[in-house]
N, C-alpha and C. Protein backbone atom coordinates (compact mmCIF):
# COMPACT_ATOMS: atom_id res chain seq x y z
N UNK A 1 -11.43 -19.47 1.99
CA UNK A 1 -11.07 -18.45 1.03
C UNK A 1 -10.16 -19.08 -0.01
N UNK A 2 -10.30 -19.04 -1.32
CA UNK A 2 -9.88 -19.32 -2.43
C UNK A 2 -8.37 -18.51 -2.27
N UNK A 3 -7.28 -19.17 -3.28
CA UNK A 3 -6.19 -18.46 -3.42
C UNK A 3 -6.33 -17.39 -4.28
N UNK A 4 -7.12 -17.36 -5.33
CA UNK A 4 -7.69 -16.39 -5.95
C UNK A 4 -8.20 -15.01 -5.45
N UNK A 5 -9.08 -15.26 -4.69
CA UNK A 5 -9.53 -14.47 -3.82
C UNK A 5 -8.53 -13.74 -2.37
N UNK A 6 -7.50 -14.52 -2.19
CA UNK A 6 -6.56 -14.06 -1.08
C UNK A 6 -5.57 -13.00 -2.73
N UNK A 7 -5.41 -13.74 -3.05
CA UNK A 7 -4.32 -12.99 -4.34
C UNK A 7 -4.69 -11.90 -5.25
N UNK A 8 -6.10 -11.21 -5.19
CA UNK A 8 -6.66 -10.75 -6.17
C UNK A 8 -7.69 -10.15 -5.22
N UNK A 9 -7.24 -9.93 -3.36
CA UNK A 9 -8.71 -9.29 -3.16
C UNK A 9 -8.79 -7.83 -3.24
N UNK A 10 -7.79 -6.94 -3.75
CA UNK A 10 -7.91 -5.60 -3.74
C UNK A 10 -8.61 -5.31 -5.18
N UNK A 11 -8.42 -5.95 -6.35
CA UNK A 11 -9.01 -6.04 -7.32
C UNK A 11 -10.80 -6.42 -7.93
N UNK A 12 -11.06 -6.80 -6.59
CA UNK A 12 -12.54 -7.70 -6.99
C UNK A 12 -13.62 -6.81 -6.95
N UNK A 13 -12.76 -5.46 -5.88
CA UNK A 13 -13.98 -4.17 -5.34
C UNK A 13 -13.85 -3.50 -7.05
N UNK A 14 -14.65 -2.96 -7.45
CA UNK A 14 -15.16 -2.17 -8.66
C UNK A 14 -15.93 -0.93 -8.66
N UNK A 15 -15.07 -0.33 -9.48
CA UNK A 15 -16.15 0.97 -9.15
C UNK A 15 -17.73 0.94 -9.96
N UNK A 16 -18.44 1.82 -9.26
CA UNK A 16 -18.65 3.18 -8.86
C UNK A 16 -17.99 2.57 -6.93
N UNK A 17 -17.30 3.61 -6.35
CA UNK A 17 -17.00 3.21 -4.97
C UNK A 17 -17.99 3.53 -4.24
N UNK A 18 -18.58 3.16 -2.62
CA UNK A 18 -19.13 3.49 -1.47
C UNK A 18 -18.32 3.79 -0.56
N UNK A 19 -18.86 4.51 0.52
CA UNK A 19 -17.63 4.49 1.73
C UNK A 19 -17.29 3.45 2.22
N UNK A 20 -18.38 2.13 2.10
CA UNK A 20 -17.88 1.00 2.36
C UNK A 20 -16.98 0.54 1.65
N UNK A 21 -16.87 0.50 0.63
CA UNK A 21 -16.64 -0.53 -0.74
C UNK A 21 -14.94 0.73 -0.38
N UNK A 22 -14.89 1.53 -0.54
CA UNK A 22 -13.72 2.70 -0.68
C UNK A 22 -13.00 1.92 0.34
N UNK A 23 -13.52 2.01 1.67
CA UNK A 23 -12.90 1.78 2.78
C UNK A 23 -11.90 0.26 2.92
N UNK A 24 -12.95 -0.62 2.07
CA UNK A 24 -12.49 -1.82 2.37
C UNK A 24 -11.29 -1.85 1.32
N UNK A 25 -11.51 -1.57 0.03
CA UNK A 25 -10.52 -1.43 -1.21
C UNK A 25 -8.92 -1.03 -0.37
N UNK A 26 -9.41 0.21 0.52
CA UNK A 26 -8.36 0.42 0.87
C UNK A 26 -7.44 -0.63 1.85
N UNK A 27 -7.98 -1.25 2.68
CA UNK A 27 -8.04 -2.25 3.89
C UNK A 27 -7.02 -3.35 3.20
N UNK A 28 -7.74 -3.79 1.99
CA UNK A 28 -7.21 -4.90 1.39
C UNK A 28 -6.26 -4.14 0.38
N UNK A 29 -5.64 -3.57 0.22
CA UNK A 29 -4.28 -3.31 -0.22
C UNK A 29 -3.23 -2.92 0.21
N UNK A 30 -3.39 -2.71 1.45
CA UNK A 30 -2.59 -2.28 3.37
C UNK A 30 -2.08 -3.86 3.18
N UNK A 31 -3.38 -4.59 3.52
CA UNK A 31 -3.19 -6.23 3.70
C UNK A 31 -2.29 -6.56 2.80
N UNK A 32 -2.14 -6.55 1.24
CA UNK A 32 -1.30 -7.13 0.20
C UNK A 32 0.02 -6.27 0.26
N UNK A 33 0.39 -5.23 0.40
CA UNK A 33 1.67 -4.72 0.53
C UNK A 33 2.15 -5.02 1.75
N UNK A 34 1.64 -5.60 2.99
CA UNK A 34 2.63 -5.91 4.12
C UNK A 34 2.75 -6.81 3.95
N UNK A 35 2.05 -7.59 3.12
CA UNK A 35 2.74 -9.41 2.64
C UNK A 35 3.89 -9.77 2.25
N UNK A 36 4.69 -8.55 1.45
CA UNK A 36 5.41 -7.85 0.99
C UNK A 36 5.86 -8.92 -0.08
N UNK A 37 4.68 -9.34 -1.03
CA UNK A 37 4.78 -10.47 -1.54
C UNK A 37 4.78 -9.31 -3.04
N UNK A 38 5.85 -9.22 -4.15
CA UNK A 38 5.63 -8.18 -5.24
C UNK A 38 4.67 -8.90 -6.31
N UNK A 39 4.46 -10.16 -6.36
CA UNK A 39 3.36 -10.57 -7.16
C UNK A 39 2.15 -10.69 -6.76
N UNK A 40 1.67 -10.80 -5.84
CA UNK A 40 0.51 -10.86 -5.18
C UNK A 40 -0.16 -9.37 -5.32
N UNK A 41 0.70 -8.31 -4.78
CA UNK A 41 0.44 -6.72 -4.76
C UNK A 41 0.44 -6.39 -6.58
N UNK A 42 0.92 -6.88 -7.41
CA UNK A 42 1.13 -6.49 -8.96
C UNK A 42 -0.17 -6.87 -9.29
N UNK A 43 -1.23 -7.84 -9.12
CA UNK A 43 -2.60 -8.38 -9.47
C UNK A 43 -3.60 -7.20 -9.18
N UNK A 44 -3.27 -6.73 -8.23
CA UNK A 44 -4.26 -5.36 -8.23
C UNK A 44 -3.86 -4.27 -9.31
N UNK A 45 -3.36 -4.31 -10.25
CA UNK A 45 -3.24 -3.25 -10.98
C UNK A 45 -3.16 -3.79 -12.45
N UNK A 46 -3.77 -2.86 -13.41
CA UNK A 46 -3.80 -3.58 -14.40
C UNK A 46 -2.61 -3.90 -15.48
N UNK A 47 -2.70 -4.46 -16.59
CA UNK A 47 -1.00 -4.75 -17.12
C UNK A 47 -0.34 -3.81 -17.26
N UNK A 48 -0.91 -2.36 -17.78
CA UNK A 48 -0.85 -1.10 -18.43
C UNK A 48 -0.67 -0.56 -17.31
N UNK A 49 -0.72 -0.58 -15.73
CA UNK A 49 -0.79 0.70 -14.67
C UNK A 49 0.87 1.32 -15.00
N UNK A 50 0.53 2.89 -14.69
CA UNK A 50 1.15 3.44 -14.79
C UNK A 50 1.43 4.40 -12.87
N UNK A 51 2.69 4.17 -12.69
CA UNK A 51 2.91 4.64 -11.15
C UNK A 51 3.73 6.07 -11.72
N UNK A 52 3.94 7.09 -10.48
CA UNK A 52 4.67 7.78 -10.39
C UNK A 52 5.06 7.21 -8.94
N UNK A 53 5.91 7.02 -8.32
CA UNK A 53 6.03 6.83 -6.98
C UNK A 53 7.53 7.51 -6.56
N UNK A 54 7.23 8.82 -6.23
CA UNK A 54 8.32 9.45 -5.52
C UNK A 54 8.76 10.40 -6.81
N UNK A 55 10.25 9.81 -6.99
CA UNK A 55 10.62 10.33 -8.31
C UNK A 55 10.85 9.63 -9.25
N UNK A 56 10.13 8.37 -8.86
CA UNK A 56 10.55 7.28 -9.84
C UNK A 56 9.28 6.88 -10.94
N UNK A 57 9.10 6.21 -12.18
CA UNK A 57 8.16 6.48 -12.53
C UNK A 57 7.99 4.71 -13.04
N UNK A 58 6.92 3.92 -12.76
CA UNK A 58 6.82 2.48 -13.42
C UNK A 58 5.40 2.00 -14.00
N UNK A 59 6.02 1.19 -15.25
CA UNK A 59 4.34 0.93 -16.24
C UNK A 59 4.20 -0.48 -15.98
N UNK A 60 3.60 -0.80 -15.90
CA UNK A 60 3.32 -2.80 -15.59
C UNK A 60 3.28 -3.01 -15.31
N UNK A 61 2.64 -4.51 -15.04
CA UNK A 61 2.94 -5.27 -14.11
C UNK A 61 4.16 -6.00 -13.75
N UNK A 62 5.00 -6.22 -15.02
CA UNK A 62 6.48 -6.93 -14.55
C UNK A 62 7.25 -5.84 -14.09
N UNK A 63 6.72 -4.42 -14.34
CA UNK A 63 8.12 -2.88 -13.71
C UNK A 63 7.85 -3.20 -12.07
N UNK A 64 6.55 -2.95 -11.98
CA UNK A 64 5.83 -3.19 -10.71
C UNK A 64 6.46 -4.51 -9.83
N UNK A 65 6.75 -5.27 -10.27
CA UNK A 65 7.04 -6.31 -9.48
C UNK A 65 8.58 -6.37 -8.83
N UNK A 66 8.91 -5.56 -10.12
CA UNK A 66 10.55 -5.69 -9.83
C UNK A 66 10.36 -4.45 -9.32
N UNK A 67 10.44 -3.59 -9.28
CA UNK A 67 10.13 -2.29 -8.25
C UNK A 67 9.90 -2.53 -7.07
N UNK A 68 8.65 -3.47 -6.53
CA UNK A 68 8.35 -4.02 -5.10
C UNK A 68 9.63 -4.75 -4.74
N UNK A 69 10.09 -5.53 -5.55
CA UNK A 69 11.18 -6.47 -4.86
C UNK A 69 12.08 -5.60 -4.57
N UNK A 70 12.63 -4.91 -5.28
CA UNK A 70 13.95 -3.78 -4.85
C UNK A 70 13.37 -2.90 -3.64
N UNK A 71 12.54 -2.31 -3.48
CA UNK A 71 12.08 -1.59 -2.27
C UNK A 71 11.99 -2.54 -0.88
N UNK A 72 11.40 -3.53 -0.97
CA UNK A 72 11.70 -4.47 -0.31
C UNK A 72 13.06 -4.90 0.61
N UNK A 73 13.75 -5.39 -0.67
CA UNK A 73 14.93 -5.65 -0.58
C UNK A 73 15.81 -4.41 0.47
N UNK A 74 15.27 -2.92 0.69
CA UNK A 74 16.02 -2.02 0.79
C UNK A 74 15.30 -1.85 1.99
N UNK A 75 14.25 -1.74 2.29
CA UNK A 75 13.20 -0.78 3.59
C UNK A 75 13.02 -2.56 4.11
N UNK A 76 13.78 -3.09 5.30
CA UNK A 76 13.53 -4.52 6.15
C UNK A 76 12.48 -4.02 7.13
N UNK A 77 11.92 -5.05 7.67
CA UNK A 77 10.51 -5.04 8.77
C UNK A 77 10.10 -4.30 8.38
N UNK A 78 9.32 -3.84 6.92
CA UNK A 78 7.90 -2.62 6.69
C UNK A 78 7.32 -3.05 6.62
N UNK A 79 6.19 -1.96 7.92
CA UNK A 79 4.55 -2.58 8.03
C UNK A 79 4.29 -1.26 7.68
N UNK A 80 2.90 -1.34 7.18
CA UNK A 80 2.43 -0.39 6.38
C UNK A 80 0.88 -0.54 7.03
N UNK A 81 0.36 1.25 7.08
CA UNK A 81 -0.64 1.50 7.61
C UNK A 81 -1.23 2.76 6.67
N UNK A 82 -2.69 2.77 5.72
CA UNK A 82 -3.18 3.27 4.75
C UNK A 82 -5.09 3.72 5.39
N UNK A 83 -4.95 4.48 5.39
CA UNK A 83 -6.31 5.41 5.70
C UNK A 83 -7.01 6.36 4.50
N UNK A 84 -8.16 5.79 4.14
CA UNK A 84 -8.97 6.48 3.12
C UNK A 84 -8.72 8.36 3.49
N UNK A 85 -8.53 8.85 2.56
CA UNK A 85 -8.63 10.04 2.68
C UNK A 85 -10.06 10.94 2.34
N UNK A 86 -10.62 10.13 1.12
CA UNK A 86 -11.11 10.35 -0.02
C UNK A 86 -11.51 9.64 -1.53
N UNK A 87 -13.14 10.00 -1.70
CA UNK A 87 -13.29 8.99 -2.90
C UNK A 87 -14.32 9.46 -3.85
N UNK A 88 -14.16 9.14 -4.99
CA UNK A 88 -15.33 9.43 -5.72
C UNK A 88 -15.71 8.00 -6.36
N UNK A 89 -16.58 8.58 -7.92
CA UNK A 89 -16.99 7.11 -8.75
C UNK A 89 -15.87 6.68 -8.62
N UNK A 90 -14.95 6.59 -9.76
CA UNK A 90 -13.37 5.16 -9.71
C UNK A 90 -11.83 5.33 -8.94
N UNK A 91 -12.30 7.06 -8.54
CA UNK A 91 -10.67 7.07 -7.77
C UNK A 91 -10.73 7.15 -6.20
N UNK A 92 -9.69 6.78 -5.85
CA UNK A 92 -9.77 6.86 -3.97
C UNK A 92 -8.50 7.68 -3.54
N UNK A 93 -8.22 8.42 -2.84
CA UNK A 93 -7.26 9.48 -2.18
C UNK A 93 -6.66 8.15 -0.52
N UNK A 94 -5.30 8.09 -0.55
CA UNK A 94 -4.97 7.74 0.47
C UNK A 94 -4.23 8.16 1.09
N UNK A 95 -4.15 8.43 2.51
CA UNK A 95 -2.94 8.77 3.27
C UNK A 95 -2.33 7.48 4.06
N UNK A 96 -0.94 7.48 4.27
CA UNK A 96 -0.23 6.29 4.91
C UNK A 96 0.39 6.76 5.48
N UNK A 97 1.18 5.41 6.34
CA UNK A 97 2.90 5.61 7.04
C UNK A 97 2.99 4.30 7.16
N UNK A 98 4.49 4.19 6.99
CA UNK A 98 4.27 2.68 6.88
C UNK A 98 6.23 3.13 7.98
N UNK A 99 6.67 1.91 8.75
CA UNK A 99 8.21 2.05 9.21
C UNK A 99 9.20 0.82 8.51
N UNK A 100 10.39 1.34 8.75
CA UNK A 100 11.09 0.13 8.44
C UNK A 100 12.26 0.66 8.73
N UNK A 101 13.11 -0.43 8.35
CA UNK A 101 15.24 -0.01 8.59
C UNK A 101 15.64 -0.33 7.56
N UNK A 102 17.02 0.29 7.88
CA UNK A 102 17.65 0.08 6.76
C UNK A 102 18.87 -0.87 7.14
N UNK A 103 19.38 -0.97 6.18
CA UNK A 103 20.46 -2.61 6.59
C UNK A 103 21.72 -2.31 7.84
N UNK A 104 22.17 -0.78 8.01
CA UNK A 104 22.41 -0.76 9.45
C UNK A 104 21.72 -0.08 10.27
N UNK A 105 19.89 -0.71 10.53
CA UNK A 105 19.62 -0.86 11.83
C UNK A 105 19.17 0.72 11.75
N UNK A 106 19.00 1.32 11.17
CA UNK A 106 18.40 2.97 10.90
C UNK A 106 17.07 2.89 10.93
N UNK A 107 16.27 3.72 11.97
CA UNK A 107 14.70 3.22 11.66
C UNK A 107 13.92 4.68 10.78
N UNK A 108 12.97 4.36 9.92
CA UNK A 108 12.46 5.23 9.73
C UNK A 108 10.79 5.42 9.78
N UNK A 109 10.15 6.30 9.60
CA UNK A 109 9.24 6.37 9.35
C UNK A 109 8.76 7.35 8.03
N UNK A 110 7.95 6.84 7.11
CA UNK A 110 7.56 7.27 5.79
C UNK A 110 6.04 7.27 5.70
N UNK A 111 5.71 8.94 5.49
CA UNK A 111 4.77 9.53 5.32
C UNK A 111 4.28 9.92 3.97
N UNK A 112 3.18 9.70 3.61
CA UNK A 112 2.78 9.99 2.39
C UNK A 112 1.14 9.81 2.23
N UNK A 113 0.46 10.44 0.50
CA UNK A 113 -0.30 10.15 0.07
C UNK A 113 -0.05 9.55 -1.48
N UNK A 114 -1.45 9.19 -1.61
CA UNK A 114 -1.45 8.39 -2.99
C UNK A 114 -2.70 8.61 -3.28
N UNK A 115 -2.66 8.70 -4.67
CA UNK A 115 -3.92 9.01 -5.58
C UNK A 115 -4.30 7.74 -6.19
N UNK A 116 -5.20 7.44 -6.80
CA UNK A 116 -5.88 5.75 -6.87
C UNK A 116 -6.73 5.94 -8.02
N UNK A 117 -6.42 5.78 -9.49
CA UNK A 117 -7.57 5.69 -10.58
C UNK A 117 -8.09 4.24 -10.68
N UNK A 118 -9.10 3.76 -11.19
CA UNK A 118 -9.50 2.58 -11.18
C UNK A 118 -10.04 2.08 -12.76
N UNK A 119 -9.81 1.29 -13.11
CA UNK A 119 -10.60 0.84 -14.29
C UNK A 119 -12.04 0.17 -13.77
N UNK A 120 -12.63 -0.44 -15.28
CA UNK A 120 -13.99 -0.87 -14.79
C UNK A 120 -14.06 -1.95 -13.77
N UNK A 121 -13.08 -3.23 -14.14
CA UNK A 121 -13.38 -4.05 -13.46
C UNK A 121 -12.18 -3.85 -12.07
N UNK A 122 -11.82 -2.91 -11.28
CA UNK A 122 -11.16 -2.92 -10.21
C UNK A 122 -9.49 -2.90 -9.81
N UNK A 123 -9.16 -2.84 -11.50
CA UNK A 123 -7.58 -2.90 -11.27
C UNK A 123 -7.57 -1.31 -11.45
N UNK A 124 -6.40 -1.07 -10.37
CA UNK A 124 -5.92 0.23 -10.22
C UNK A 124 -5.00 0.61 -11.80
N UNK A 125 -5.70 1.48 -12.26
CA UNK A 125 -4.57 1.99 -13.70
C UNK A 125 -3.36 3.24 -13.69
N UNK A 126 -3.49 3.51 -12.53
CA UNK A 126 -2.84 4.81 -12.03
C UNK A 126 -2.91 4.97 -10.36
N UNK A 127 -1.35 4.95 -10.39
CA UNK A 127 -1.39 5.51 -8.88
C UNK A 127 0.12 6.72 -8.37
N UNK A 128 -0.35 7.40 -7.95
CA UNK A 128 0.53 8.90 -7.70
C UNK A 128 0.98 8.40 -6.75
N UNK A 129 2.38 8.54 -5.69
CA UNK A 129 2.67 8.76 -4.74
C UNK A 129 3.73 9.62 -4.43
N UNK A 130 3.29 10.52 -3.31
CA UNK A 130 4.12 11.77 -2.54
C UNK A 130 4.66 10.78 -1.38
N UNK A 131 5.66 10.65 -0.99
CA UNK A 131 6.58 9.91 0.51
C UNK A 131 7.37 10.99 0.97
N UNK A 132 7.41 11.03 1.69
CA UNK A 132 8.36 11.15 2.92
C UNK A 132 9.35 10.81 4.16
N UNK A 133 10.62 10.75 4.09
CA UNK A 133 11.17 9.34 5.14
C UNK A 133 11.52 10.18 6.30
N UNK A 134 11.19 9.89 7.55
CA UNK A 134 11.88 10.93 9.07
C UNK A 134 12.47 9.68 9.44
N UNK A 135 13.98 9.87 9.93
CA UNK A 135 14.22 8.86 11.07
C UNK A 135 13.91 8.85 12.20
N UNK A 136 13.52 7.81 12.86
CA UNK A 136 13.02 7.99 14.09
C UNK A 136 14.14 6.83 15.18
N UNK A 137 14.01 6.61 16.31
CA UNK A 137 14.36 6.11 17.53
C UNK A 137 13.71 4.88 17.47
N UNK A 138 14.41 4.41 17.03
CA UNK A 138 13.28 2.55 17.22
C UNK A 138 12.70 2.87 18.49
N UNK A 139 12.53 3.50 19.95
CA UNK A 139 11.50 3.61 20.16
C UNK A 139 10.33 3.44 20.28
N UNK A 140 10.52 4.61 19.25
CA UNK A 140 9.48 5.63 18.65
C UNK A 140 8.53 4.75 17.84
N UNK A 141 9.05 3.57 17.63
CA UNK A 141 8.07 2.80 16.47
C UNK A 141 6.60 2.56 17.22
N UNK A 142 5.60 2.56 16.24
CA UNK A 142 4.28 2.38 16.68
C UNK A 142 3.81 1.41 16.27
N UNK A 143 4.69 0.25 14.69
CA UNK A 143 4.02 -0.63 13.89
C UNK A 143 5.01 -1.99 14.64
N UNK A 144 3.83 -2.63 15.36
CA UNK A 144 5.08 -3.64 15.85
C UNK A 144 4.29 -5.35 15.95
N UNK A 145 3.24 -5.30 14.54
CA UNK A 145 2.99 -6.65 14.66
C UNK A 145 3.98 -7.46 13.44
N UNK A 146 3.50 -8.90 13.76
CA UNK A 146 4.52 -9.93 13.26
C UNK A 146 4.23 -9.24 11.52
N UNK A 147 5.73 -9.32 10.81
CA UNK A 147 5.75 -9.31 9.59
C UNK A 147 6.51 -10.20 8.72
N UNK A 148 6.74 -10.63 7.70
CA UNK A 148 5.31 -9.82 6.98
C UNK A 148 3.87 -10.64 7.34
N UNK A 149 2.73 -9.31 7.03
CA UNK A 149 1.42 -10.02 7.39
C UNK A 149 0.81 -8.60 7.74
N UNK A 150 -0.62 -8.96 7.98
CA UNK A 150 -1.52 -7.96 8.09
C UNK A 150 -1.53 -7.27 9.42
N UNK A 151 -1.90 -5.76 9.40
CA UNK A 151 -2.17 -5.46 10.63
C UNK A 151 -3.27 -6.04 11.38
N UNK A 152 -2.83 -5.72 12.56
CA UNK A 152 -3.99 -7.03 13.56
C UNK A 152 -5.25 -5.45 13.45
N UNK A 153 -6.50 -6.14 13.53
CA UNK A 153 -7.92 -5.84 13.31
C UNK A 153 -7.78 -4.96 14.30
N UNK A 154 -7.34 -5.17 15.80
CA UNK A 154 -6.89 -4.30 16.84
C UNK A 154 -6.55 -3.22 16.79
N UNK A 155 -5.33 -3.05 15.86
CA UNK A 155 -4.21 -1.68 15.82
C UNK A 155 -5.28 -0.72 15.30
N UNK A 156 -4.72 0.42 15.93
CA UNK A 156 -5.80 1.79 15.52
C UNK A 156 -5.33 2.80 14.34
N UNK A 157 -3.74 1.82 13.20
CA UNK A 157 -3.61 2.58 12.34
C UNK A 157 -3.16 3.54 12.42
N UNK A 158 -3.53 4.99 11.66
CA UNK A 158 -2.97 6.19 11.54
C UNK A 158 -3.73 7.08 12.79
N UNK A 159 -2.99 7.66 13.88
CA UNK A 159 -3.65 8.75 14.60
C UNK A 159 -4.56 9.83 13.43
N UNK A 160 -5.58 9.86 14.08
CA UNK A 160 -6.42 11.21 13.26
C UNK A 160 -5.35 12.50 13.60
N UNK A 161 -4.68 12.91 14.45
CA UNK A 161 -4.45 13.43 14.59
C UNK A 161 -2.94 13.49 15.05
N UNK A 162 -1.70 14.05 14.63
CA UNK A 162 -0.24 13.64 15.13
C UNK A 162 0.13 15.17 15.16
């Protein structure tokens, strides 16, 4: 696999989507945000994307990057887990949860969806996100492979049902 292709694989899928093509789009951008690499994840979107995420609102790719790094910087050990909700021709509907702490050792878990517009050639130009943070009981955690890095092919992700 090309570095290109590791750096740019959420971008390469194009619409019109399939449930395949939807499914995987989604797969491989789970994969690039637990890398928790903010340039690698900024290549999937185009220069112009425009986020709402939460209450915060970011255009670019350089807002975007520095946005990932500060979230980063703030939410330690987040693994992130993203399940197609929904798709048409260029947009895809996602639901997530992804866990993490905070710098004293607070665990949480963050629930949400995200809305997904696409341009022609595959960069996301718009993306909505609703979150939610519950603390939980380290425990309670369910996301417990090595990070950063991908969920193992194994893990079963989001319960259909909680």
């Amino acid at each position: 696999m090309t570095v290109s292709a590791v750096t740019q694989g959420p971008a390469v899928i194009a619409p019109p989507f399939t449930l395949e093509t939807a499914t995987k789009k989604v797969r491989l951008a789970e994969d690039a945000w637990n890398s928790r690499d903010p340039h690698r994840v900024s290549l999937a979107y185009s220069v112009d994307s425009a986020w709402r995420n939460r209450s915060e609102f970011v255009t670019g790719r350089e807002e975007i990057v520095r946005f990932l790094a500060g979230k980063w910087n703030k939410e330690l050990d987040y693994r992130l887990t993203k399940s197609l909700w929904a798709f048409d021709d260029n947009r895809i509907a996602v639901r997530f949860q992804y866990e993490w702490r905070d710098a004293d050792d607070n665990w949480f878990r963050s629930y949400g969806n995200e809305l997904w517009e696409f341009d022609h050639a595959g960069l996301m130009r718009r993306r909505e996100a609703s979150i939610n943070d519950v603390p939980i009981d380290p425990a309670d955690r369910k996301f417990h492979w090595p990070a950063p890095g991908p969920r193992p092919a194994d893990h079963p992700g989001i319960p259909a049902v909680e």
